[in-house]
N, C-alpha and C. Protein backbone atom coordinates (compact mmCIF):
# COMPACT_ATOMS: atom_id res chain seq x y z
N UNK A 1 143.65 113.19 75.71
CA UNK A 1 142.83 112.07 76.16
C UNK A 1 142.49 112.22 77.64
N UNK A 2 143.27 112.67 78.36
CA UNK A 2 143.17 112.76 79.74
C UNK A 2 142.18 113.90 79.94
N UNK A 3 142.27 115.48 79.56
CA UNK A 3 141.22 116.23 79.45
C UNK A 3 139.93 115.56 79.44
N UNK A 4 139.91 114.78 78.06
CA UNK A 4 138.30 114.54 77.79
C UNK A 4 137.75 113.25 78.48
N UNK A 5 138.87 112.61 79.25
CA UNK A 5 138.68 111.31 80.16
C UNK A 5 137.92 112.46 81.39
N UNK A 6 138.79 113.54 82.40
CA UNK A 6 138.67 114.14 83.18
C UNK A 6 137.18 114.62 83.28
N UNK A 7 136.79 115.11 82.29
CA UNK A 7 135.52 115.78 82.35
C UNK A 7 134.14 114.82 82.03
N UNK A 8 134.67 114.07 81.04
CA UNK A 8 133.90 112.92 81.29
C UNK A 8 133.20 112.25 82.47
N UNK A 9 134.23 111.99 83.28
CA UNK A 9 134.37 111.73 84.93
C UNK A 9 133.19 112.79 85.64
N UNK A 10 134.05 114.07 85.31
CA UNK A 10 133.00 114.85 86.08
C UNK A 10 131.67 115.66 86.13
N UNK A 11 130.98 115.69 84.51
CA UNK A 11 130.06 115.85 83.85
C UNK A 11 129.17 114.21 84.83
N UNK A 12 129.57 113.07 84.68
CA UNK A 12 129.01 112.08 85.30
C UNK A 12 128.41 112.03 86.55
N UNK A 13 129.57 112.15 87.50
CA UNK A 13 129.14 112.54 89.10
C UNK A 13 127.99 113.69 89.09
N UNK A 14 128.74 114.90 88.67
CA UNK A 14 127.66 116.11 88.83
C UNK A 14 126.14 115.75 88.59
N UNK A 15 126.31 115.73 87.34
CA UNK A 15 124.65 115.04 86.83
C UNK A 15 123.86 113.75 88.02
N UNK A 16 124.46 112.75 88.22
CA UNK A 16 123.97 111.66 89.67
C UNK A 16 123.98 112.58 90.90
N UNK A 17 124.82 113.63 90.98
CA UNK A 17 124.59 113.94 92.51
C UNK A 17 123.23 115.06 92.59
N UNK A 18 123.27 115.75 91.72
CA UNK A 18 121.80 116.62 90.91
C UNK A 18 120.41 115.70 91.03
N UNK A 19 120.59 114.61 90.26
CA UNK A 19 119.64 113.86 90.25
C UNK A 19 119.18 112.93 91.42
N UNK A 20 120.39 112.75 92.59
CA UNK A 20 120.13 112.24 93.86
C UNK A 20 119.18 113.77 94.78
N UNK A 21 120.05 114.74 94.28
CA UNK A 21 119.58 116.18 95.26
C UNK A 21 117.67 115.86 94.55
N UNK A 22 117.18 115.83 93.48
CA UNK A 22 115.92 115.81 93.55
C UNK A 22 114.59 115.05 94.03
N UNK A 23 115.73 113.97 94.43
CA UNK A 23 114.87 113.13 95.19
C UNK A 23 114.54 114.01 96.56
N UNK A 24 113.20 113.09 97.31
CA UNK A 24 112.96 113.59 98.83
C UNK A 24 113.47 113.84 99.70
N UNK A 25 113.85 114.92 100.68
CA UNK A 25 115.13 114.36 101.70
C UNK A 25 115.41 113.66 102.71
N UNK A 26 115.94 112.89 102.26
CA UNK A 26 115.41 111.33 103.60
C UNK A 26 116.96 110.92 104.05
N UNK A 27 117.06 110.45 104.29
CA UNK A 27 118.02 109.28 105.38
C UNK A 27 119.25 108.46 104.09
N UNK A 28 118.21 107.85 103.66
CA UNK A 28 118.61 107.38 102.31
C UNK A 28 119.43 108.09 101.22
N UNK A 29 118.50 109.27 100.98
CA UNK A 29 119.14 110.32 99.86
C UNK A 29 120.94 110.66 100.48
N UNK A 30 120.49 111.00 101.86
CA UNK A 30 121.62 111.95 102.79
C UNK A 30 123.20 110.65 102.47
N UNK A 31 122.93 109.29 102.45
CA UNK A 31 123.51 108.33 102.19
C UNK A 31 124.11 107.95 101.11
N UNK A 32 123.26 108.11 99.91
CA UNK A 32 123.49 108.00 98.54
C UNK A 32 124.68 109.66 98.50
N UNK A 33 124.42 110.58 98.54
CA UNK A 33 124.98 111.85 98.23
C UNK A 33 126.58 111.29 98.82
N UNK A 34 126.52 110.97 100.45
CA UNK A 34 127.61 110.65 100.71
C UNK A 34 128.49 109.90 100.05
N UNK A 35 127.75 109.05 99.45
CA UNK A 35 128.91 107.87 98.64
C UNK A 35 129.16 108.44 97.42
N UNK A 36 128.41 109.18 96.68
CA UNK A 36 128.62 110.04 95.11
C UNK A 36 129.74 110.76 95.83
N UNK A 37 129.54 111.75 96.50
CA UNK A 37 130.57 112.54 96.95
C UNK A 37 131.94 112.01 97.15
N UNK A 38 131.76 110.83 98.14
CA UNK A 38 133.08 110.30 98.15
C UNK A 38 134.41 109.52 96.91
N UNK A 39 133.00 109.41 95.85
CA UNK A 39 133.44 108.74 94.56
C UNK A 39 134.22 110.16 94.23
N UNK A 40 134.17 110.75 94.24
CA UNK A 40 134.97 112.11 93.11
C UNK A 40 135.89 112.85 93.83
N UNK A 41 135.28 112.96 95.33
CA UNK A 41 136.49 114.26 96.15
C UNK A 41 137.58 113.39 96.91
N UNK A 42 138.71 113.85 96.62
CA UNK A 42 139.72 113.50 97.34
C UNK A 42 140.10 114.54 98.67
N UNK A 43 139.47 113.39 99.71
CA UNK A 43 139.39 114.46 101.09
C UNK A 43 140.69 114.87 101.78
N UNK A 44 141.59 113.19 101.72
CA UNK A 44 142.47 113.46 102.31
C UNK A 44 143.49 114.39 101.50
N UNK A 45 143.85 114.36 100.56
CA UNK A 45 144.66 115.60 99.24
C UNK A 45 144.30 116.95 99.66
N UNK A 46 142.61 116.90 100.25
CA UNK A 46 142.09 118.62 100.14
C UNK A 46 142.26 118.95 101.51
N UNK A 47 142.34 117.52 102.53
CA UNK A 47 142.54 118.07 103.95
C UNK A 47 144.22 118.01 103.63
N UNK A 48 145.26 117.56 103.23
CA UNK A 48 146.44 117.87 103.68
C UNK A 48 146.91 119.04 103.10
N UNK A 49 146.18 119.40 101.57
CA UNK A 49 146.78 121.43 101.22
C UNK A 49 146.05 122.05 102.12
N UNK A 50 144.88 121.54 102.81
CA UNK A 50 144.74 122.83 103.57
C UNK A 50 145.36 122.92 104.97
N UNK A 51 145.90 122.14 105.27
CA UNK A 51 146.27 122.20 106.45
C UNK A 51 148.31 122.56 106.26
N UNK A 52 148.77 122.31 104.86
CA UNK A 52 149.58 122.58 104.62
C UNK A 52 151.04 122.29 105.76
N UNK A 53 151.20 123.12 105.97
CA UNK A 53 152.53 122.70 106.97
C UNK A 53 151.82 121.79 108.28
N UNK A 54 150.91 122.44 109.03
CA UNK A 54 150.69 121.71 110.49
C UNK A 54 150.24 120.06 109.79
N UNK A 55 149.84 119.44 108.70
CA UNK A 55 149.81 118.26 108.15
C UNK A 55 150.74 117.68 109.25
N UNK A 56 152.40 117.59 109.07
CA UNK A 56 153.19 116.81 109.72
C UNK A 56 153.46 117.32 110.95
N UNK A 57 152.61 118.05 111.64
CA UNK A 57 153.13 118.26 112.72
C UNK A 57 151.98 117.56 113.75
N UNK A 58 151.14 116.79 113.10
CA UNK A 58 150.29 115.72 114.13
C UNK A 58 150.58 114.36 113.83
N UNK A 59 149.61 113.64 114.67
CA UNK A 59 149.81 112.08 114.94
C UNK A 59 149.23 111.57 114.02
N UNK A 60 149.17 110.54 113.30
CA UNK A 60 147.71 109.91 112.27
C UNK A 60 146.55 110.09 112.73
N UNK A 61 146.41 109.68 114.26
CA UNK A 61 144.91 109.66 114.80
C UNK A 61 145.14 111.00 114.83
N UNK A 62 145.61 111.95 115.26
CA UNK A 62 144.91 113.38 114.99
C UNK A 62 144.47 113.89 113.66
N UNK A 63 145.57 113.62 112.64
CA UNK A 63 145.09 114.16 111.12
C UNK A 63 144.14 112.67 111.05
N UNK A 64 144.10 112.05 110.99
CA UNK A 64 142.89 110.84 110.62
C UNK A 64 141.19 111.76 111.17
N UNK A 65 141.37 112.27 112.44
CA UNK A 65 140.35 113.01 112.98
C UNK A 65 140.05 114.13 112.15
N UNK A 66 140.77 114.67 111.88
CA UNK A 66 140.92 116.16 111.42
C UNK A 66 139.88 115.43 110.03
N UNK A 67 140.58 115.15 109.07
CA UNK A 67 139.83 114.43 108.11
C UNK A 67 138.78 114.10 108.40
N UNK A 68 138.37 113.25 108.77
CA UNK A 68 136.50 112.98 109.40
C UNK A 68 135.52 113.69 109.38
N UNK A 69 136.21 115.24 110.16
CA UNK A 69 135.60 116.29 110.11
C UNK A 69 135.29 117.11 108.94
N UNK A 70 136.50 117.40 108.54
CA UNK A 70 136.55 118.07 107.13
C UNK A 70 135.62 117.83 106.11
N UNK A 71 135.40 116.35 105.58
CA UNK A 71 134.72 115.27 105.26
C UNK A 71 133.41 115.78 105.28
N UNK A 72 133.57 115.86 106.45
CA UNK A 72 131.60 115.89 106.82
C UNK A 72 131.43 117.18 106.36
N UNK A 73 131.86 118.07 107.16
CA UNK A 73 131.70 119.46 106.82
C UNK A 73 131.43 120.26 105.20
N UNK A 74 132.89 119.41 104.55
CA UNK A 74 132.25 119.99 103.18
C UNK A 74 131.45 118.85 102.18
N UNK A 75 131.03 118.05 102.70
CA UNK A 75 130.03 117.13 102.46
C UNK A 75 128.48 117.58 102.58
N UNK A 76 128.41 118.24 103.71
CA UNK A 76 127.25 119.36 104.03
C UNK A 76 127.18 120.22 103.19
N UNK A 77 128.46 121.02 102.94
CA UNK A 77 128.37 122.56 102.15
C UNK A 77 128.09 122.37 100.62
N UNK A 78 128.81 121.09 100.15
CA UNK A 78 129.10 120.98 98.89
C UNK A 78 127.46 120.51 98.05
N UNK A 79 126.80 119.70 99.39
CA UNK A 79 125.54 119.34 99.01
C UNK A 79 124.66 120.84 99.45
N UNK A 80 124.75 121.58 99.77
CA UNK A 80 124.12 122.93 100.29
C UNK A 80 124.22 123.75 98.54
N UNK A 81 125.29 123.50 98.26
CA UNK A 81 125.69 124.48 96.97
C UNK A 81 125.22 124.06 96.13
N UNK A 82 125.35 122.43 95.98
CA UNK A 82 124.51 122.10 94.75
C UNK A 82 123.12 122.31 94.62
N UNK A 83 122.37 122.06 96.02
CA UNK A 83 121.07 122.14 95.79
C UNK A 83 120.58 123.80 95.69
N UNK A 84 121.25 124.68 95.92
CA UNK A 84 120.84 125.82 95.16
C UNK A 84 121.33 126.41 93.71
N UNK A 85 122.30 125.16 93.68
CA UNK A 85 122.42 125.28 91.78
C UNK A 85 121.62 124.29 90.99
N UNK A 86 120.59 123.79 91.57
CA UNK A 86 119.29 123.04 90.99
C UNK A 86 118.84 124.27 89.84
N UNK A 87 118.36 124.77 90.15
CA UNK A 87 117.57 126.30 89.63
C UNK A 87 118.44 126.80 88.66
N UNK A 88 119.73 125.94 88.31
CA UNK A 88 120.86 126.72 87.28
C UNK A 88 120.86 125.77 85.94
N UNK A 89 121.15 126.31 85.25
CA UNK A 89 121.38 125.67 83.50
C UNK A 89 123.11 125.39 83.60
N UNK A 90 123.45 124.48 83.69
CA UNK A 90 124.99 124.36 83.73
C UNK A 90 125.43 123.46 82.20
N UNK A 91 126.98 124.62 82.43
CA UNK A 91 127.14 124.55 80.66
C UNK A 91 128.54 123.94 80.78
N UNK A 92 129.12 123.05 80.44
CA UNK A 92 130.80 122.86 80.35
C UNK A 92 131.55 123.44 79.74
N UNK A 93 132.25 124.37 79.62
CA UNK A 93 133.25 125.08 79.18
C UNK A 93 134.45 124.52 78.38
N UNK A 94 134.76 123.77 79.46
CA UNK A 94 136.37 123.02 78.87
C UNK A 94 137.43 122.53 79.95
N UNK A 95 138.18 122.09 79.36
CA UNK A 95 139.48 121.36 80.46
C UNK A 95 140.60 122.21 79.72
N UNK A 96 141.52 121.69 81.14
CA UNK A 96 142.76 121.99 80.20
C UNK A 96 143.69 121.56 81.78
N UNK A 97 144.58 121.09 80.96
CA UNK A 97 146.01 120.17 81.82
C UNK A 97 146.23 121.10 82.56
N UNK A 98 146.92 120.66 83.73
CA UNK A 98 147.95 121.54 84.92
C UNK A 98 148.88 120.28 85.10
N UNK A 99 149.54 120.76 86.14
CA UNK A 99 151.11 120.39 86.34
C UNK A 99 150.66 118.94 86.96
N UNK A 100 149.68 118.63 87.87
CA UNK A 100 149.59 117.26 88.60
C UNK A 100 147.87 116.71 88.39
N UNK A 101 147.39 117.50 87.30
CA UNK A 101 146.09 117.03 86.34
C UNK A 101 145.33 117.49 85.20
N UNK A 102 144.19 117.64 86.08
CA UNK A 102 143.13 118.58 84.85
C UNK A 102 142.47 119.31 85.62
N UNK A 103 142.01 121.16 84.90
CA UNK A 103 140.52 121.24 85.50
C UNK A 103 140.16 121.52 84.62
N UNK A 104 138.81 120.82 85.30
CA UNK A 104 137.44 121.40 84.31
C UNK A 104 136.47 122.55 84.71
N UNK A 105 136.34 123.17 83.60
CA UNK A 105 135.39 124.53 83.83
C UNK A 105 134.27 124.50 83.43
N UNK A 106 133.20 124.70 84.84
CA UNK A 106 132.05 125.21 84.50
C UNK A 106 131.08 125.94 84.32
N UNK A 107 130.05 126.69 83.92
CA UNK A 107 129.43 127.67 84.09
C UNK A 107 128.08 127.35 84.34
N UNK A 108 127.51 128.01 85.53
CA UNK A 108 126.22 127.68 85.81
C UNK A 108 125.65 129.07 85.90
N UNK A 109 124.04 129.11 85.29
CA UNK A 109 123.43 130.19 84.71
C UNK A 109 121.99 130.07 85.49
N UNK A 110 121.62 131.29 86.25
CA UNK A 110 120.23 130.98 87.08
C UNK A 110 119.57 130.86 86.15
N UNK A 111 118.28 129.82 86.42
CA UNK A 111 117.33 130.15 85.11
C UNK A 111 116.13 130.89 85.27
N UNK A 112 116.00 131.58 86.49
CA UNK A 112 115.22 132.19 87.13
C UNK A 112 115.33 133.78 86.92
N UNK A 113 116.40 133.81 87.28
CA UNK A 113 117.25 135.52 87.53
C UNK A 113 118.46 135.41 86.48
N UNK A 114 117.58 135.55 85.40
CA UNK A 114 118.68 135.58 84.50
C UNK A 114 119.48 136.53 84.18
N UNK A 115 119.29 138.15 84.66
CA UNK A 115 120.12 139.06 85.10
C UNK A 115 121.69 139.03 85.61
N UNK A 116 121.19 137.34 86.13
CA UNK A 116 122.22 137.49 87.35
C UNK A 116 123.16 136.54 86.82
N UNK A 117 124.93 136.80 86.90
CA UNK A 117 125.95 137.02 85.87
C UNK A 117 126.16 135.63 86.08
N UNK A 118 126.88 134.47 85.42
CA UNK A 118 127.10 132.95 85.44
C UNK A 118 128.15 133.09 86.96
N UNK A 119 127.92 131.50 87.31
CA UNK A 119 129.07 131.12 88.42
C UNK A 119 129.97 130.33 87.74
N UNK A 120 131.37 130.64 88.24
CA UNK A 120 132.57 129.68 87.57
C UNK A 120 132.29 128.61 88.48
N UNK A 121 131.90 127.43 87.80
CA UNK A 121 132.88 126.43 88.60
C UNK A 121 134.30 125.74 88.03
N UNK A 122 135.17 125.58 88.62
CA UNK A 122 136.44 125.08 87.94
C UNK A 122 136.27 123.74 89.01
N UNK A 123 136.79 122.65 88.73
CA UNK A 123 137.26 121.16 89.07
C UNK A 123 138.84 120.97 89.10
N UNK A 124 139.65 121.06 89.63
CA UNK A 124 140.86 120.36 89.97
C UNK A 124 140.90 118.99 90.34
N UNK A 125 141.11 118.29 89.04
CA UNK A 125 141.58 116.77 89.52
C UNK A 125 142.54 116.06 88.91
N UNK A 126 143.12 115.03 89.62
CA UNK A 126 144.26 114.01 89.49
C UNK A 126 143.35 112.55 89.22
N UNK A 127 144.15 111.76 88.12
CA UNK A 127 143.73 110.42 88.33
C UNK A 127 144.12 109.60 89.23
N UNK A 128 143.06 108.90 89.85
CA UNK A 128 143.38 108.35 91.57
C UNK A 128 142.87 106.58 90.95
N UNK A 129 143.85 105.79 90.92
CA UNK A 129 143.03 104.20 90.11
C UNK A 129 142.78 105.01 88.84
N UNK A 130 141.99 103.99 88.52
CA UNK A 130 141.08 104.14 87.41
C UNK A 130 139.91 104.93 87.29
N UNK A 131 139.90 105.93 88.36
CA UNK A 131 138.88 107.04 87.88
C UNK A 131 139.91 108.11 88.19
N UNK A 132 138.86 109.84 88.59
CA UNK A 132 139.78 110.69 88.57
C UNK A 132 139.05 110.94 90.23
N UNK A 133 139.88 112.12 90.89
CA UNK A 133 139.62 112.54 91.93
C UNK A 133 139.59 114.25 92.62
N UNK A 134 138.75 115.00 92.75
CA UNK A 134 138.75 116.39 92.84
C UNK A 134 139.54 116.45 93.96
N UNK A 135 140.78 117.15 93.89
CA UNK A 135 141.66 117.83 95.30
C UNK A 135 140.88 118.99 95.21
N UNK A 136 140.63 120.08 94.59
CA UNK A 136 139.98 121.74 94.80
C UNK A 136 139.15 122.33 93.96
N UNK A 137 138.08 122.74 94.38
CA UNK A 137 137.31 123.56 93.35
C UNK A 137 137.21 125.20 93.79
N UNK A 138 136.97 125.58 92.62
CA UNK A 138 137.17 126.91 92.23
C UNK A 138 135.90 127.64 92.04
N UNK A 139 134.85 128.52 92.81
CA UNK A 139 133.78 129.41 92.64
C UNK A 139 134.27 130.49 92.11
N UNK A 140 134.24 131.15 91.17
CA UNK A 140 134.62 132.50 90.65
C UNK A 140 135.45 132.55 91.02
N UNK A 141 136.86 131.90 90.84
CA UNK A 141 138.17 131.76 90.86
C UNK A 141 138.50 132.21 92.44
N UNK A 142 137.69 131.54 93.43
CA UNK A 142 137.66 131.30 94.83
C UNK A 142 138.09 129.91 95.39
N UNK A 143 139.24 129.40 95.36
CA UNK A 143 139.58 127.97 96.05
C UNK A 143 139.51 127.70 97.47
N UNK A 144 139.07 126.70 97.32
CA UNK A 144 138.20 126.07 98.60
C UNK A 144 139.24 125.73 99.29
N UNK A 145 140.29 124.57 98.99
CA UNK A 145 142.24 124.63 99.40
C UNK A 145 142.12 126.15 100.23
N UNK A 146 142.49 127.24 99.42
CA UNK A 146 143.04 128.40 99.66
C UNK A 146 142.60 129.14 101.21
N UNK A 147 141.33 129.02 100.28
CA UNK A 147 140.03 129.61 101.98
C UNK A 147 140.01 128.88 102.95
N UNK A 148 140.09 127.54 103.31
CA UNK A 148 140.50 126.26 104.22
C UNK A 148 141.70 126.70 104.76
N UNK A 149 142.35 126.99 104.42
CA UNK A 149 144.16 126.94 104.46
C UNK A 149 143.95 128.18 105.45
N UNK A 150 143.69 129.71 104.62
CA UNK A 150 143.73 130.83 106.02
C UNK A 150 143.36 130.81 106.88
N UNK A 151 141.91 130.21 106.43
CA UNK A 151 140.74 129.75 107.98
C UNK A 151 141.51 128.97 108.91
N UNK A 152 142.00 128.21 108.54
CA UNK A 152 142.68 127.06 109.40
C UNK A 152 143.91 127.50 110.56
N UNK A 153 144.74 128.41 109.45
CA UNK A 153 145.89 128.32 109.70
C UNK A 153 146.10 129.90 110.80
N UNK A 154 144.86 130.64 110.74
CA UNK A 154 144.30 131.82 111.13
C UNK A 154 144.06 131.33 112.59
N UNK A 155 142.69 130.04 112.89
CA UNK A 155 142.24 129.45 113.93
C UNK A 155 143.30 128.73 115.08
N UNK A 156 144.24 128.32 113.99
CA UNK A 156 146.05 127.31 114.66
C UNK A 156 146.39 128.37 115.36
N UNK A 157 146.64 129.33 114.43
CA UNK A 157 147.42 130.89 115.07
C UNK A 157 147.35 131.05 116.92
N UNK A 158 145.88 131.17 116.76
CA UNK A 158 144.70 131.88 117.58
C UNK A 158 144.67 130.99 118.82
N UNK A 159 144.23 129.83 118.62
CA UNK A 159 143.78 128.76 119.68
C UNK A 159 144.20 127.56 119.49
N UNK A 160 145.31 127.27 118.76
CA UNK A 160 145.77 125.81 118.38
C UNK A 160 144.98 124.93 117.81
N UNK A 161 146.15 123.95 118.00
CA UNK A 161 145.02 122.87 117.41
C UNK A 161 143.97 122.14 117.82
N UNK A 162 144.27 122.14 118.91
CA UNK A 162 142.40 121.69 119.50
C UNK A 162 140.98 122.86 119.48
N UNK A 163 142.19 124.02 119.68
CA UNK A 163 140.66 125.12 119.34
C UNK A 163 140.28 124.72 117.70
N UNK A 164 141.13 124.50 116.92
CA UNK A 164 140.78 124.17 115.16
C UNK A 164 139.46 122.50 115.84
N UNK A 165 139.85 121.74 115.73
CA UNK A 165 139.20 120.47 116.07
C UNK A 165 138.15 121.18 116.72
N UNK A 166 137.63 121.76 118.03
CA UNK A 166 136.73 122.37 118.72
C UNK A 166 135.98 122.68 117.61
N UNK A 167 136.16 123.80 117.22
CA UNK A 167 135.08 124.56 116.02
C UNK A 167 134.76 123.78 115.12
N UNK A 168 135.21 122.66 114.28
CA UNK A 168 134.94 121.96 113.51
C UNK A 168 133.74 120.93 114.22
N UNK A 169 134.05 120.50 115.43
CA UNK A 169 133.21 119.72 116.05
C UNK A 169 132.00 120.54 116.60
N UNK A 170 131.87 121.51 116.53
CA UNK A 170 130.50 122.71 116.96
C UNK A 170 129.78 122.98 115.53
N UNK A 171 130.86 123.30 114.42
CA UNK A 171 130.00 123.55 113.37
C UNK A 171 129.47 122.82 113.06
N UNK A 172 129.62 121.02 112.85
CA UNK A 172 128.99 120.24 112.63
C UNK A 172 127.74 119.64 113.71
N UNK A 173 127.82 120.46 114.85
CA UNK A 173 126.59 119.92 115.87
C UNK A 173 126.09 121.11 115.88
N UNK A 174 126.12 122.18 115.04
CA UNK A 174 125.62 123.52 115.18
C UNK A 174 124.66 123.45 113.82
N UNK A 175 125.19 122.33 112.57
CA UNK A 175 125.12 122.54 111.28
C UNK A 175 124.73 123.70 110.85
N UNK A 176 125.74 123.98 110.81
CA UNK A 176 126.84 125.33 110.75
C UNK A 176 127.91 125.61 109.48
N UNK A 177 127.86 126.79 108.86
CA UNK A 177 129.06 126.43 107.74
C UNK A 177 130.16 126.52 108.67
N UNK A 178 131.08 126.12 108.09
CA UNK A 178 132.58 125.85 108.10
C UNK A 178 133.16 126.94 108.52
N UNK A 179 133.67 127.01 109.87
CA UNK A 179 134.53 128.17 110.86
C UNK A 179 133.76 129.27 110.02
């Protein structure tokens, strides 16, 4: 029940945020996307695996900041990806349980370049209330968690944590992908 609750959920969003991406791009649209988006992704879950250990090693207002950013950032990307999977035939695959939810698998097929081989998408989500909530998705078994996490934890290494905050605050006034 939870599987076919899960995908339910996310067959829903996808389809509204598709159908918001075809509208004009205005002010409005950029608004609507934000709030679809926020209905399904769980930011703070995807900002604390990626930040993994340094999580507890800040203040609230710093991880509260950190989040904001994150937020925006793959709020940008995530609407960047969809709107070049406009042009795709997307097919649902299936769910199947994990240890703290469901994912759901999808396959999206150019309909243009049909040569060109399907994209996985996979969905990682937990029920959050009464709906469900994406902590990580999966591009050809590429997690967004995972890639966040080195990037991050690569940038901490390097220049701490304000150099991490710095770049986040350039990519987004650069609109810029993500470090």
């Amino acid at each position: 029940a939870q599987t076919a609750e899960a995908e339910a959920f996310i067959k829903g969003k996808h389809n509204k945020v598709r159908a918001v991406l075809r509208k004009p791009d205005t002010p409005k649209r950029a608004e609507e996307l934000t709030d679809l988006l926020g209905e399904f992704l769980d930011y703070d879950r995807l900002a604390r695996l990626s930040l993994d250990k340094e999580w507890d090693k800040h203040s609230k207002k710093e991880v509260d900041h950190f989040v904001s950013l994150l937020r925006q950032l793959v709020e940008r990307q995530y609407q960047r990806n969809m709107e070049s999977t406009l042009q795709y035939k997307v097919k649902w695959v299936g769910t199947e349980a994990i240890d703290d939810g469901v994912t759901v698998t999808s396959s999206a097929q150019s309909v243009t370049k049909k040569r060109q081989p399907p994209i996985t998408i996979d969905y990682s989500m937990s029920p959050s209330g009464a709906e469900w909530k994406v902590f990580d998705i999966f591009t050809d078994d590429v997690s967004l968690v995972k890639n966040y996490k080195r990037q991050f934890r690569r940038v901490i290494k390097e220049e701490g944590w304000n150099g991490l905050i710095e770049r986040m605050e350039k990519k987004l006034a650069a609109e810029d992908e993500l470090i």
